[in-house]
Structure formats: structure tokens, C-alpha cells
Protein backbone atom coordinates (compact mmCIF):
# COMPACT_ATOMS: atom_id res chain seq x y z
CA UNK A 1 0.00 0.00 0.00
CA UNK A 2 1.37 3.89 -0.98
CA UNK A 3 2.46 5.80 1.74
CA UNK A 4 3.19 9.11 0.15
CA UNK A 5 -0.35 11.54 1.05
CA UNK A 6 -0.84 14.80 -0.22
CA UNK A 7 -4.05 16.64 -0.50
CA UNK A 8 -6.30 16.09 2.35
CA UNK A 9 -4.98 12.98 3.44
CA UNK A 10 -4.85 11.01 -0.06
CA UNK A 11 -2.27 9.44 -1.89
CA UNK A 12 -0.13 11.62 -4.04
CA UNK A 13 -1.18 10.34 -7.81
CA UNK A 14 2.54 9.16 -8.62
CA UNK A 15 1.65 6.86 -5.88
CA UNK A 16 -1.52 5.37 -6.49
CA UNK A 17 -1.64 1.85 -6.92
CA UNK A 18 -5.42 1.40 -7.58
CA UNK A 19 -8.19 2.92 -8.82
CA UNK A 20 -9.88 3.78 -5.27
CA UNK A 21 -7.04 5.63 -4.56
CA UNK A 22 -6.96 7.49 -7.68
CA UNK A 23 -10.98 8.28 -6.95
CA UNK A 24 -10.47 9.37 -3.59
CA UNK A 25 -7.51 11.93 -4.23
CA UNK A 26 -9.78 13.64 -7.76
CA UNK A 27 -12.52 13.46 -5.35
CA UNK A 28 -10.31 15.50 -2.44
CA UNK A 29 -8.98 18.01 -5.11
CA UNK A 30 -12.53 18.55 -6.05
CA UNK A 31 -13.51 18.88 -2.78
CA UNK A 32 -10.38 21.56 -2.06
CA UNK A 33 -11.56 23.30 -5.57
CA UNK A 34 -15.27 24.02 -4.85
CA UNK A 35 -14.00 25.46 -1.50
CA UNK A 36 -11.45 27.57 -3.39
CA UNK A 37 -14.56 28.53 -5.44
CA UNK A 38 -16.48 29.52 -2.60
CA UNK A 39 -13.58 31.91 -1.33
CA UNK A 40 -13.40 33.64 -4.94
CA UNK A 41 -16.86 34.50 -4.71
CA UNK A 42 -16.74 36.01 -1.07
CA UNK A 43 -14.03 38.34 -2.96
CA UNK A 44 -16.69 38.91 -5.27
CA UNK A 45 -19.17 39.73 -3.00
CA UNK A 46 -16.78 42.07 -1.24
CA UNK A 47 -15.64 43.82 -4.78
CA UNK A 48 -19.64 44.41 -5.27
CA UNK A 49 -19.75 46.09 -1.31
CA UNK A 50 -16.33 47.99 -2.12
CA UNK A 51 -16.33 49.26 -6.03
CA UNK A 52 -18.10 52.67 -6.36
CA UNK A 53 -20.31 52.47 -9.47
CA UNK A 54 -22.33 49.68 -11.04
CA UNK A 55 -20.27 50.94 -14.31
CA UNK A 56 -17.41 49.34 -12.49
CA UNK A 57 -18.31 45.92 -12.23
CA UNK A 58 -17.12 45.01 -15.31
CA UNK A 59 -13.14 45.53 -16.15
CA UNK A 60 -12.50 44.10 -19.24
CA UNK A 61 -8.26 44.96 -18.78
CA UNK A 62 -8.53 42.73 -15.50
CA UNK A 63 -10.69 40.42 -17.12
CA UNK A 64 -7.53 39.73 -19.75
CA UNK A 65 -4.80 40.04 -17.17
CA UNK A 66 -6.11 37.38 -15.16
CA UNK A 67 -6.85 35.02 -17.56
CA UNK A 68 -2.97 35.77 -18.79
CA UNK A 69 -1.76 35.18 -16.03
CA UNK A 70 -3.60 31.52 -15.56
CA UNK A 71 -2.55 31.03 -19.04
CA UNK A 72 0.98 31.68 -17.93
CA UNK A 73 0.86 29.30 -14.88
CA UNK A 74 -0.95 26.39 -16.78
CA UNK A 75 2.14 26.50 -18.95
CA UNK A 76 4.61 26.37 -16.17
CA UNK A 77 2.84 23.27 -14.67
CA UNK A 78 1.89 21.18 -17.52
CA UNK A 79 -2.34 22.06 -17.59
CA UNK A 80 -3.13 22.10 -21.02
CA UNK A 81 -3.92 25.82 -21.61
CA UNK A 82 -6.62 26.26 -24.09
CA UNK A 83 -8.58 24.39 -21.02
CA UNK A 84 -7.46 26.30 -18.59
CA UNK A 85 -8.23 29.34 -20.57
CA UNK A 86 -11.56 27.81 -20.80
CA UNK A 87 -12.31 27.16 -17.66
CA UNK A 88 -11.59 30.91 -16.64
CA UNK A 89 -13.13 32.80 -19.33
CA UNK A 90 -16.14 30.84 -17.72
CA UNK A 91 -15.17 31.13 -13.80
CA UNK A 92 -14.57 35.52 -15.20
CA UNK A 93 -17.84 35.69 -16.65
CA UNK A 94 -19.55 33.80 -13.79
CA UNK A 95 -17.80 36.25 -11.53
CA UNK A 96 -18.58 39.42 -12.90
CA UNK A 97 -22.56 38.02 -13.50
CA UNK A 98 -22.65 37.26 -9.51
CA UNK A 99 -20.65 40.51 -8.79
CA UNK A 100 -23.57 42.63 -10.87
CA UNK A 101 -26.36 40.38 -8.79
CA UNK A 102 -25.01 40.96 -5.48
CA UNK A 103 -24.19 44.61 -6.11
CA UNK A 104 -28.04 45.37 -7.14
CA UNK A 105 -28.81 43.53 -3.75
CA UNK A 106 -26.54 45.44 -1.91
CA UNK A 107 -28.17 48.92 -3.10
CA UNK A 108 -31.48 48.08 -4.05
């Protein structure tokens, strides 16, 4: 049985010698990534308390720097980058949709 853990406990993947622990460690970084999820949209929620103008929700220069920048780091680790591009132009657009919801809320 592997010995080497990493994320929450699990075996680190050049580890794994079955399947279960393959399914338990995605299932742990999924875990860790919904919770990372959760904290970028408490920033969002704060942005919406903090930014002055409803005009200001939306920063299309930040938008592109941010998804250069995971561009950038997907490259330096090996994640294929048109995904993670992907995934981020979504996560963005999600964000600045929730952002414009909760800053109504917050003045409405």
C-alpha cells in the first residue's frame, strides 16, 4: 500500500496503486476546488460592497490580465492551456454576473 499523502490525506497520484485511490484523491482536489470557489466568490461579494459604481463591475483589462496570467501558470505546470483558458473565461464571466447580482442587492 502507498504511503506518500498529499491533498487532504490522499495518496499523491505518482503513488496510487489502484483505482480507489486514484478516486479518492480527484474526489479530495474537487472537494479543495469548490471550497477555493467559494472563497473567490466572497471576494466577489466584497468587490460588489467595495467598487463605487455599477459601471465598475465590469473591467475588461482585469478580465484579460487574469486570464494571462492563468494562461501563464498552466504553462509552467503542464495544464493544457486552451482548457485552462476555458475554464476561466467561464469562472470571469460567472464572476462578474454574480458581482452585478449581489451589487443590485446590496443597493437596491
Amino acid at each position: 500500500m502507498s504511503t506518500a499523502k498529499s491533498v487532504a490525506g490522499t495518496v499523491d497520484p505518482a503513488s496510487c496503486e489502484s483505482m480507489a485511490e486514484v478516486r479518492e484523491g480527484v474526489d479530495a482536489v474537487d472537494r479543495a476546488l469548490v471550497e477555493l470557489m467559494a472563497r473567490r466568490f466572497r471576494y466577489m461579494e466584497a468587490a460588489a460592497r467595495i467598487k463605487p459604481s455599477r459601471e465598475t463591475v465590469r473591467d475588461e483589462a482585469r478580465k484579460a490580465d487574469v486570464i494571462a496570467h492563468v494562461k501563464a501558470h498552466a504553462a509552467e505546470l503542464g495544464v493544457p492551456v486552451p482548457l485552462a483558458a476555458a475554464l476561466w473565461e467561464m469562472l470571469v464571466e460567472s464572476s462578474i454576473a454574480y458581482e452585478f447580482v449581489r451589487y443590485d442587492e446590496m443597493r437596491g
